[in-house]
Protein backbone atom coordinates (compact mmCIF):
# COMPACT_ATOMS: atom_id res chain seq x y z
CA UNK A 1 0.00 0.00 0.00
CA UNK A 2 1.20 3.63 -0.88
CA UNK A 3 -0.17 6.42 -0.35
CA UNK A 4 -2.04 8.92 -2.95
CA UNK A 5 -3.41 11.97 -3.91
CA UNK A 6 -5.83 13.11 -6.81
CA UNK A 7 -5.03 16.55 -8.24
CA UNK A 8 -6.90 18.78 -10.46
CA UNK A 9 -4.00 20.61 -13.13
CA UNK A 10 -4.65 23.42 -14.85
CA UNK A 11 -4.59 23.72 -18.88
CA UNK A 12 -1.11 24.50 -20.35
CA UNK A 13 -1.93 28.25 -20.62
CA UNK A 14 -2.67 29.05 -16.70
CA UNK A 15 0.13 26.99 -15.67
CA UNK A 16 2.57 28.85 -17.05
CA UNK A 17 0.95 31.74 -15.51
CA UNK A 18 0.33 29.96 -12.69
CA UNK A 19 4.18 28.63 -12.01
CA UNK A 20 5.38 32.13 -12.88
CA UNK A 21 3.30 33.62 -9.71
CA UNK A 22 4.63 30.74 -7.47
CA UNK A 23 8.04 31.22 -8.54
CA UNK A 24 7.90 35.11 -7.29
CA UNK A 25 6.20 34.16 -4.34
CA UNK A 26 8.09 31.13 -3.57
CA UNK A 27 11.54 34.07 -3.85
CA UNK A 28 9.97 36.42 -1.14
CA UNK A 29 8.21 33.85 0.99
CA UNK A 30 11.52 31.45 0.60
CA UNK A 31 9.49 28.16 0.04
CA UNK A 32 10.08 25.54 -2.61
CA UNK A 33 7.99 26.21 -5.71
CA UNK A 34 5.25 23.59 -6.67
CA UNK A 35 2.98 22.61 -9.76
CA UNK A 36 -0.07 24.41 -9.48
CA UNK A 37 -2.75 22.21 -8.39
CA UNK A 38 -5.87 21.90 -6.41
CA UNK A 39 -6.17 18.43 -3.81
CA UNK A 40 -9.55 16.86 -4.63
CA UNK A 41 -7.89 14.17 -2.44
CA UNK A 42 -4.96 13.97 -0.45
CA UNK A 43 -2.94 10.47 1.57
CA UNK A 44 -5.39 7.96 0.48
CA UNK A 45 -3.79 4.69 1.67
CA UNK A 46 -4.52 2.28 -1.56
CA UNK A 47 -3.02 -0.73 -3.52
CA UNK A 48 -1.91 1.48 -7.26
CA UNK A 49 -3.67 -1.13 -9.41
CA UNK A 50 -6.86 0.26 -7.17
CA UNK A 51 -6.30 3.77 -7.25
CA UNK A 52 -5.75 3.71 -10.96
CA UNK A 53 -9.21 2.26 -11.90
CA UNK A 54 -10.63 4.41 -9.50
CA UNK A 55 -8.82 7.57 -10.83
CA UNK A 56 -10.43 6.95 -14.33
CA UNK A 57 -13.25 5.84 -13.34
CA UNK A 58 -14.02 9.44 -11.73
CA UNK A 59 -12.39 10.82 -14.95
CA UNK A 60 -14.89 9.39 -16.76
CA UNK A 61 -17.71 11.01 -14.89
CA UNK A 62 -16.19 14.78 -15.04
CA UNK A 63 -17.03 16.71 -17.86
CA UNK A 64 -14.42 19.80 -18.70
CA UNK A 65 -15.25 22.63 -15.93
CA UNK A 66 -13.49 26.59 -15.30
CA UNK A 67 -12.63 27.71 -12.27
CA UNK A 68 -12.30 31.43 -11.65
CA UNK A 69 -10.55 32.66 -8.61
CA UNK A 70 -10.91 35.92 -6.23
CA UNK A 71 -7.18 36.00 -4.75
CA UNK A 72 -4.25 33.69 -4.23
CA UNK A 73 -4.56 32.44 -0.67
């Protein structure tokens, strides 16, 4: 058993936006920069086998959605 996480990336376009913004921040702040994400779920304890057919079986039920954001928190 490992552990897992499902993530949510953004298209091509926004990340590079997006890593730009965490790169500047990640300067001042002095934290390691990340890919831009959003958890849906994080540390799921599963077999990979498992977590694979369950990662496209939910990827099967999503349809292609935006998300628009206020602020960077």
């Amino acid at each position: 058993m490992k552990k897992f996480s499902l993530w949510i990336l953004p298209d091509e376009k926004v990340e590079k936006i997006l890593k730009i913004e965490i790169k500047r921040l990640s300067e001042i702040c002095n934290f390691t920069p990340f890919q831009p994400h959003i958890t849906i779920v994080g540390s799921v304890l599963s077999e990979e086998e498992k977590m694979r057919e369950l990662s496209i079986k939910l990827a099967s039920k999503l349809k292609p959605f935006s998300l628009h954001s206020a602020e960077i928190a």
